[in-house]
N, C-alpha and C. Protein backbone atom coordinates (compact mmCIF):
# COMPACT_ATOMS: atom_id res chain seq x y z
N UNK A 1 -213.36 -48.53 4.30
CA UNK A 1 -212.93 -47.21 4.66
C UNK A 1 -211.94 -46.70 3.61
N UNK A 2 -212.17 -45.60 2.95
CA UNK A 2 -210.94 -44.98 2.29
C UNK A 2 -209.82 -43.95 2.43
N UNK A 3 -209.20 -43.52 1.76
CA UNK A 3 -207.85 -42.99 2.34
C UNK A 3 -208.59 -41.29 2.26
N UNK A 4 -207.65 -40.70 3.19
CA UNK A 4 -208.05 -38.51 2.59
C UNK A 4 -207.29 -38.47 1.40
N UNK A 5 -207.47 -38.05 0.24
CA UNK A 5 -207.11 -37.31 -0.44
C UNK A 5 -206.16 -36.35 0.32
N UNK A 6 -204.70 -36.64 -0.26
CA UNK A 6 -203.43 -35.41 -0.05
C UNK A 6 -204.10 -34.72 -0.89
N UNK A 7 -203.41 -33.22 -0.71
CA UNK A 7 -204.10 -32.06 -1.03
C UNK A 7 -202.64 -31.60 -1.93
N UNK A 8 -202.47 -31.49 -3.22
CA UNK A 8 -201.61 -31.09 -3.90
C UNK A 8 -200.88 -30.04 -3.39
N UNK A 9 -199.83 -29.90 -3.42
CA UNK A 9 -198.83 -28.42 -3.36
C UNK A 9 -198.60 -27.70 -4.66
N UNK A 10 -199.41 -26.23 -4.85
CA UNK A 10 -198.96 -25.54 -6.12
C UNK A 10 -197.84 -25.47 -6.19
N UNK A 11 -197.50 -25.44 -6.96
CA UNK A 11 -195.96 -25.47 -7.91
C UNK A 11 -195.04 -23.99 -7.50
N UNK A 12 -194.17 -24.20 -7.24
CA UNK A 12 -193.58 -22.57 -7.40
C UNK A 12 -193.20 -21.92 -8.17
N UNK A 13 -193.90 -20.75 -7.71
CA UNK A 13 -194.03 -19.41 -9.06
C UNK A 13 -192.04 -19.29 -9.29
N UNK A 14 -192.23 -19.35 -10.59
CA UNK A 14 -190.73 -18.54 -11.12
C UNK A 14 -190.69 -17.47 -11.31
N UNK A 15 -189.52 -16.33 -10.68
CA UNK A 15 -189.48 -15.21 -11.06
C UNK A 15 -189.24 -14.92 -12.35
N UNK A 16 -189.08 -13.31 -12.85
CA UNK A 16 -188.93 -13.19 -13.96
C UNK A 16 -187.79 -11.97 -13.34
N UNK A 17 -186.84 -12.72 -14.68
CA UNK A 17 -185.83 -11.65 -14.30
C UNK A 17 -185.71 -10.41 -14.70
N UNK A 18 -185.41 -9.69 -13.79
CA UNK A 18 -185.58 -8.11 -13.60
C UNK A 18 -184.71 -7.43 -15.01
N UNK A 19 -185.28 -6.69 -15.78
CA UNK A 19 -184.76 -6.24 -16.55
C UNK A 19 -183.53 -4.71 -16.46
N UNK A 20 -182.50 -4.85 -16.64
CA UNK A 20 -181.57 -3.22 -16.34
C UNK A 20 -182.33 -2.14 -16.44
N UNK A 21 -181.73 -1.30 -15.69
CA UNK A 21 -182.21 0.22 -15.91
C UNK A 21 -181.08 1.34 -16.01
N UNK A 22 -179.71 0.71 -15.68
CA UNK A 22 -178.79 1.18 -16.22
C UNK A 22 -177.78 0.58 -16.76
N UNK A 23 -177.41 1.59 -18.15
CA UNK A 23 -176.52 0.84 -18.81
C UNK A 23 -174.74 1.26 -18.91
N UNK A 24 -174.45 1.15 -19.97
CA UNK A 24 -172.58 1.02 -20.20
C UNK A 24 -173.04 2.12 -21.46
N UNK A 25 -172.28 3.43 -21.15
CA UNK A 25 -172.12 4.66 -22.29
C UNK A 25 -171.33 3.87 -23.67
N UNK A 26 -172.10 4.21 -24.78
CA UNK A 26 -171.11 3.66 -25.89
C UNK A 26 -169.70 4.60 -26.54
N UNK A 27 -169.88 5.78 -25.78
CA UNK A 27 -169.32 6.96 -26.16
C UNK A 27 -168.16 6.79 -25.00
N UNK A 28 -168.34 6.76 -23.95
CA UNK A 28 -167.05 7.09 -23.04
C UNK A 28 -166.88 5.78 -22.09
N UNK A 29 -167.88 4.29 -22.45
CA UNK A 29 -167.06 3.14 -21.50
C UNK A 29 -167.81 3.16 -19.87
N UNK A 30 -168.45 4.18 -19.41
CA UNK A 30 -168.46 4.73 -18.37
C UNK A 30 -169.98 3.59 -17.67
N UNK A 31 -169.44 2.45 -16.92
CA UNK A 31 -170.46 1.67 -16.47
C UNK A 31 -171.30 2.13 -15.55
N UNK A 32 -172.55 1.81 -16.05
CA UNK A 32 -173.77 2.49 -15.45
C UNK A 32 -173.68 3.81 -15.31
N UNK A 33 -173.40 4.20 -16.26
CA UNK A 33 -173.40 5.77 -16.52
C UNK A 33 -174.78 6.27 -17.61
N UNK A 34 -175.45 5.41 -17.77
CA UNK A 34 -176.95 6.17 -18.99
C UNK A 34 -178.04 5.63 -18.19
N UNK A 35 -178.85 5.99 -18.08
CA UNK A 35 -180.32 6.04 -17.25
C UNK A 35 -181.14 6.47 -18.52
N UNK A 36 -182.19 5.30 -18.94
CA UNK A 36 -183.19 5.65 -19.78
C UNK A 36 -184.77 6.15 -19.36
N UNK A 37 -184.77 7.44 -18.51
CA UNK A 37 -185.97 8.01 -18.28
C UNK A 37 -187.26 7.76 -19.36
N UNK A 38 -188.07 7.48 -18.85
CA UNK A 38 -189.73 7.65 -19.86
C UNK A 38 -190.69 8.65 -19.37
N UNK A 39 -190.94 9.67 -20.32
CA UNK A 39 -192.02 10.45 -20.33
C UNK A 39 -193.14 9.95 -20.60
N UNK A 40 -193.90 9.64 -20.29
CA UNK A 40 -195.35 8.62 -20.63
C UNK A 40 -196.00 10.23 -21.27
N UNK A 41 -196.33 11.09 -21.03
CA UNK A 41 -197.49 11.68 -20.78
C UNK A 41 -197.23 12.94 -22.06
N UNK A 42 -195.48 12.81 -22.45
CA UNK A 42 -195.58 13.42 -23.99
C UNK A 42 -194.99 12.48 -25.05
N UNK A 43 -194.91 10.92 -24.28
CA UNK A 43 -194.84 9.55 -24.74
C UNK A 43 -193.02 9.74 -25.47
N UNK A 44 -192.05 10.57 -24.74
CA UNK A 44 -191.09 10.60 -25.17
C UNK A 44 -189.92 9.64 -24.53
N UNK A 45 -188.97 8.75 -24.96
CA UNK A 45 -187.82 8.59 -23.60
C UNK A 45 -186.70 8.74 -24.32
N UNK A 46 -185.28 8.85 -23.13
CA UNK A 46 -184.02 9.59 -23.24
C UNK A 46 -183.38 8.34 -23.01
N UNK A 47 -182.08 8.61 -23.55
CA UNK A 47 -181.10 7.87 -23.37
C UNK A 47 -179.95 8.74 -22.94
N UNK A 48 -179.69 8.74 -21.38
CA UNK A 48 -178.93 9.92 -21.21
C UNK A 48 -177.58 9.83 -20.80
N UNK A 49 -176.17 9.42 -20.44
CA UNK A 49 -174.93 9.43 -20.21
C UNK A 49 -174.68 10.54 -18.98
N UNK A 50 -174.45 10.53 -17.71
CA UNK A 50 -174.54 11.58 -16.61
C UNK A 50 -172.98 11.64 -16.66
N UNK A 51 -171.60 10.78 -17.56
CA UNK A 51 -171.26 11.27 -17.02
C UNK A 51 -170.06 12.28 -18.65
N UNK A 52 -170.01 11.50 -20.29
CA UNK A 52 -170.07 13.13 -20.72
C UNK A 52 -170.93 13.44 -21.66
N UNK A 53 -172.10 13.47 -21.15
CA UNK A 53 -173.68 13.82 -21.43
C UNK A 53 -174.16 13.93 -22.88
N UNK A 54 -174.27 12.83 -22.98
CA UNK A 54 -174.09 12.05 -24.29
C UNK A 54 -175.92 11.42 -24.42
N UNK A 55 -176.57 12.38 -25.48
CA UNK A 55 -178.16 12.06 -25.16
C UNK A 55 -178.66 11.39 -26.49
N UNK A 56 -180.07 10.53 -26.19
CA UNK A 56 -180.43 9.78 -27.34
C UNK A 56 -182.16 9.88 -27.24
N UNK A 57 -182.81 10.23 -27.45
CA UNK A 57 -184.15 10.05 -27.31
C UNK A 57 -185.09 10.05 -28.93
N UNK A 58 -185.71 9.34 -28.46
CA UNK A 58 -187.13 8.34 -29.42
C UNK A 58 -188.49 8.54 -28.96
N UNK A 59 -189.66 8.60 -29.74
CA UNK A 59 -191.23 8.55 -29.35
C UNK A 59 -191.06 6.42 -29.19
N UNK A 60 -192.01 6.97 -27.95
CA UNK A 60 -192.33 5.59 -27.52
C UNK A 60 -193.65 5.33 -26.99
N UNK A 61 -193.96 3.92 -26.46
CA UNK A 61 -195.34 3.80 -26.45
C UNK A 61 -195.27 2.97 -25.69
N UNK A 62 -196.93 2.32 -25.00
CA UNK A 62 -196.64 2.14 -23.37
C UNK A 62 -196.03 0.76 -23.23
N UNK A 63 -195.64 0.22 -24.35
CA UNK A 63 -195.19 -1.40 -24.21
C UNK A 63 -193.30 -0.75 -23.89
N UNK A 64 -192.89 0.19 -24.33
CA UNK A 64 -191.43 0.51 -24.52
C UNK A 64 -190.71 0.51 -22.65
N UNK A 65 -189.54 0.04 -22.88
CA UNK A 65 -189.27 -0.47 -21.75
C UNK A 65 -187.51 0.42 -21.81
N UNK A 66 -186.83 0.73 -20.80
CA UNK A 66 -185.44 1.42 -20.86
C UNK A 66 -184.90 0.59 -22.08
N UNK A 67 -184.56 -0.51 -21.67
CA UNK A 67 -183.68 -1.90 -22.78
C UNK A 67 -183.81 -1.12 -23.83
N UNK A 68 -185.50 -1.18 -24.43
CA UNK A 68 -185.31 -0.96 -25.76
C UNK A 68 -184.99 0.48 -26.33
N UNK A 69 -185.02 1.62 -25.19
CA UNK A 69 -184.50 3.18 -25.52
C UNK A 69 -183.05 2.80 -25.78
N UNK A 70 -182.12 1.97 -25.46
CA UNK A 70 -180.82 1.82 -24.72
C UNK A 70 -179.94 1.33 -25.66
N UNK A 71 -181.19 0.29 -26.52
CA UNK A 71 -180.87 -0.83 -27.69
C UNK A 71 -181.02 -0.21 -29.22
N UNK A 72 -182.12 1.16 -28.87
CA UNK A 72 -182.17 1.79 -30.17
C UNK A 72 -180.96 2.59 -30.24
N UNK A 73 -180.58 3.35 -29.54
CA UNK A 73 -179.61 3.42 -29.64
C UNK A 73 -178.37 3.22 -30.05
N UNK A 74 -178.36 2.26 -29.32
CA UNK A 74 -176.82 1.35 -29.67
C UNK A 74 -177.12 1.37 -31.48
N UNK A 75 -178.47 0.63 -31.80
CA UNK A 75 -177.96 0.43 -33.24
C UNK A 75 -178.09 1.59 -34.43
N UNK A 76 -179.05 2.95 -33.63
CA UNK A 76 -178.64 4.29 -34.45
C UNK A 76 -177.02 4.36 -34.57
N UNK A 77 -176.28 3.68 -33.26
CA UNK A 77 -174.84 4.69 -33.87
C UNK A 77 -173.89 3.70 -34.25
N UNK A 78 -174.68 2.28 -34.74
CA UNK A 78 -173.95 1.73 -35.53
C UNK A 78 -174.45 1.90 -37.23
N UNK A 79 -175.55 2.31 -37.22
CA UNK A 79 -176.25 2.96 -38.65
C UNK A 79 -175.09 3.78 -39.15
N UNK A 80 -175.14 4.85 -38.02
CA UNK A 80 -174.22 6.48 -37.96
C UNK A 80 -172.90 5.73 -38.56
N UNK A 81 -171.93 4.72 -37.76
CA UNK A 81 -170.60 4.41 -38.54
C UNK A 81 -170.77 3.54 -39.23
N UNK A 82 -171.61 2.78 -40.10
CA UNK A 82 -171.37 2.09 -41.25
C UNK A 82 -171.48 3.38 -42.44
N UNK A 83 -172.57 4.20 -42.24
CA UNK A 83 -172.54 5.41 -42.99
C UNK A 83 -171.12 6.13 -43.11
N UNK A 84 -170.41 6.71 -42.71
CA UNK A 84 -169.82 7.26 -42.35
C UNK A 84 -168.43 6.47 -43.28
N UNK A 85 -168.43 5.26 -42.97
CA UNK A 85 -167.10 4.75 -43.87
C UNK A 85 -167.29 4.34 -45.42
């Protein structure tokens, strides 16, 4: 006579961690104050500051995610002050 075959337990799924959707203004400090909206459909997104309305927008494409509207950013306006000095 032989034994049943145990029946394996799949493994548990790992989440993936949730990426921000709001960030820290580089202009006024103001946490969770920029919301990076995406226009899919004239493929544009914003980088916007609600609170002293401080805007950044780029053509993007359907892989583009807030982060990276948020991140271009950041390093346009470190372009802007290395220029600058």
């Amino acid at each position: 006579m032989g034994k049943r075959k145990s029946k394996a337990k799949a493994a548990p799924k790992k989440k993936m961690p949730k990426l921000e959707r709001v960030f820290t203004c580089p202009f006024c400090c103001q946490e969770g104050g920029v919301e990076c909206p995406i226009d899919m459909k004239n493929l544009i997104g914003e980088a916007v500051c609600y609170n002293c309305q401080a805007k950044f927008s780029m053509k993007v494409t359907f892989l583009t995610e807030p982060t990276d509207i948020y991140h271009e950013w950041i390093d346009e306006c470190e372009r802007v002050n290395k220029k600058s000095i």
